[in-house]
Protein backbone atom coordinates (compact mmCIF):
# COMPACT_ATOMS: atom_id res chain seq x y z
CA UNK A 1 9.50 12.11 -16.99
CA UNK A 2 9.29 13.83 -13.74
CA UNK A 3 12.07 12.43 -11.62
CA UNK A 4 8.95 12.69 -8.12
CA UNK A 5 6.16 10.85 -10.68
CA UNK A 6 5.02 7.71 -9.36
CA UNK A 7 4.53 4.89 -11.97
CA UNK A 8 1.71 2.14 -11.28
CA UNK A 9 2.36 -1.21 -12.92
CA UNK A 10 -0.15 -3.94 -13.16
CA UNK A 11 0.82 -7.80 -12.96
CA UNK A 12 -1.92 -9.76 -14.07
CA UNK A 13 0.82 -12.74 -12.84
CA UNK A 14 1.29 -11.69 -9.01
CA UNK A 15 -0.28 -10.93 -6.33
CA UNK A 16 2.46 -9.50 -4.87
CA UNK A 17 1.61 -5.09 -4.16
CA UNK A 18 4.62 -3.42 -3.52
CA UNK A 19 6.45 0.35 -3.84
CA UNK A 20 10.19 0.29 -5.51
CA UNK A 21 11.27 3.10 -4.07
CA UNK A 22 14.36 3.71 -5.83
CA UNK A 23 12.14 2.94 -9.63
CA UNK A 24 9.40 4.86 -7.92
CA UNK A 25 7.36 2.47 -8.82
CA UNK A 26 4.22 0.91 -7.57
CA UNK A 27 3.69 -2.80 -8.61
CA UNK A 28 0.23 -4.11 -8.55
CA UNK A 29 -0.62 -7.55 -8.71
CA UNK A 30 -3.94 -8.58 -10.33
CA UNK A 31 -4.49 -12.65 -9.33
CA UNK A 32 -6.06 -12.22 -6.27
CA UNK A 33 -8.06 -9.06 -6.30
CA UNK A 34 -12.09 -9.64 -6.75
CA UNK A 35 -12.49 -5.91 -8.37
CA UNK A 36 -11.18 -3.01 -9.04
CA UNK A 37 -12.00 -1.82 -6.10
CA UNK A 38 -9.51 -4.28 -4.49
CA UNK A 39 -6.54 -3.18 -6.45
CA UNK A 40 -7.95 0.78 -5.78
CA UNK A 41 -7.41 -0.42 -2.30
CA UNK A 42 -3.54 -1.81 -2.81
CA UNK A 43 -2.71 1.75 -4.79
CA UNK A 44 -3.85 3.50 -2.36
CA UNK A 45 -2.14 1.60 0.43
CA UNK A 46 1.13 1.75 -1.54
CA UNK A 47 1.07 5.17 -2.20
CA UNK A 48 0.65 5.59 1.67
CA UNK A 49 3.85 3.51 1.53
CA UNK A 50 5.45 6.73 -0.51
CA UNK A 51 3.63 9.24 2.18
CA UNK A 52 5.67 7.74 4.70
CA UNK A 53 8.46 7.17 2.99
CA UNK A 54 8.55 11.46 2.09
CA UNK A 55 7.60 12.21 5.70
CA UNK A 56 9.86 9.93 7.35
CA UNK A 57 12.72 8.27 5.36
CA UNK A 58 14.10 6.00 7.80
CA UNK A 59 10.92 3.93 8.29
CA UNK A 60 11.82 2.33 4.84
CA UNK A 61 14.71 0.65 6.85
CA UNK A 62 11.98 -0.79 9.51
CA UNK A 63 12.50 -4.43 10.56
CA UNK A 64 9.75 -6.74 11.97
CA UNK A 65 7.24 -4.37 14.65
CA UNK A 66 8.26 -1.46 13.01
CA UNK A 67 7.48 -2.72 9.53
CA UNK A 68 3.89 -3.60 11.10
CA UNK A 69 3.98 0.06 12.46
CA UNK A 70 4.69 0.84 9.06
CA UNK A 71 2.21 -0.98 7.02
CA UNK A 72 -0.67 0.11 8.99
CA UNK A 73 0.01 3.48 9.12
CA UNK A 74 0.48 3.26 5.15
CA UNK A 75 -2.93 2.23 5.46
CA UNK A 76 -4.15 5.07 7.23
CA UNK A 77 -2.35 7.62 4.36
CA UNK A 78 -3.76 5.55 1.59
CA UNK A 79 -7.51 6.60 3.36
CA UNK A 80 -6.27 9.68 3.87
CA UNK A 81 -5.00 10.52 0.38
CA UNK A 82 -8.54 8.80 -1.02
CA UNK A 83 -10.35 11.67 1.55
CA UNK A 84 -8.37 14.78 0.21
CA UNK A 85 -8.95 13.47 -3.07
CA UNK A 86 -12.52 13.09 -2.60
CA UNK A 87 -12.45 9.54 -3.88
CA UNK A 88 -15.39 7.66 -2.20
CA UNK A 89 -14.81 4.62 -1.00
CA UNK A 90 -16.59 1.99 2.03
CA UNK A 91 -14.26 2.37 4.68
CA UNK A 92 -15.47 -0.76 6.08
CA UNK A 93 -14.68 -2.57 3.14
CA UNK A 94 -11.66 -0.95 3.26
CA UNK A 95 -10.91 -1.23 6.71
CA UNK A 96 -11.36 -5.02 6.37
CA UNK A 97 -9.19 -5.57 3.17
CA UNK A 98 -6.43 -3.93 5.69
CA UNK A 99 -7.14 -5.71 8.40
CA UNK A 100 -7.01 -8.66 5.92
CA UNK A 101 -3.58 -7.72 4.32
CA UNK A 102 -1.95 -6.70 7.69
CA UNK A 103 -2.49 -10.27 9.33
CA UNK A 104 -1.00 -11.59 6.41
CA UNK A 105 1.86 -9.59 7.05
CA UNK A 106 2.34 -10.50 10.34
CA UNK A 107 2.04 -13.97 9.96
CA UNK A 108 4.98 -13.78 6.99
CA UNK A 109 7.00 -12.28 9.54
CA UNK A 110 6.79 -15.44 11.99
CA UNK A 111 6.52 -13.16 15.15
């Protein structure tokens, strides 16, 4: 296996979306998305993670406003990466699933 591949891995048991960096690995949960679309969405948003991980490796080390910083602009590669790919998706059902997941975020982070 290609040493750069990306592996997706669906948990039908979380709902946790995350990217493993050092597994290069892309954990999708399952309990809490409506669709497909939904987890389309959380890919796309973790492989933004990856994006910024390639263009800027020290943002993996973020802490608290940076990791916000972070998390939205992951958002922004994921939408970019669906673009260039010529996947079509709502971006206002997008755009609220982010807004969604980022508030989340930030209220985690008790800032």
């Amino acid at each position: 296996m290609d040493k750069n591949a990306l592996t997706i891995k669906f948990e039908k048991d979380s709902s946790d979306d995350y990217f493993d960096l050092e597994n290069m690995l892309i954990h999708c949960g399952t309990v809490d998305k409506k669709d497909g679309e939904e987890i389309m969405f959380s890919i796309l948003h973790e492989v933004g993670h990856f994006l910024s991980y390639c263009i800027d490796p020290e943002l993996g080390t973020a802490e608290d406003m940076d990791t916000i910083f972070v998390e939205i602009t992951s958002w922004i590669y994921g939408l970019d990466l669906a673009e260039s790919l010529g996947i079509h998706l709502e971006k206002r059902k997008f755009f609220n699933y982010a807004q969604c997941s980022v508030r989340k975020y930030i209220k985690s982070l008790n800032i």
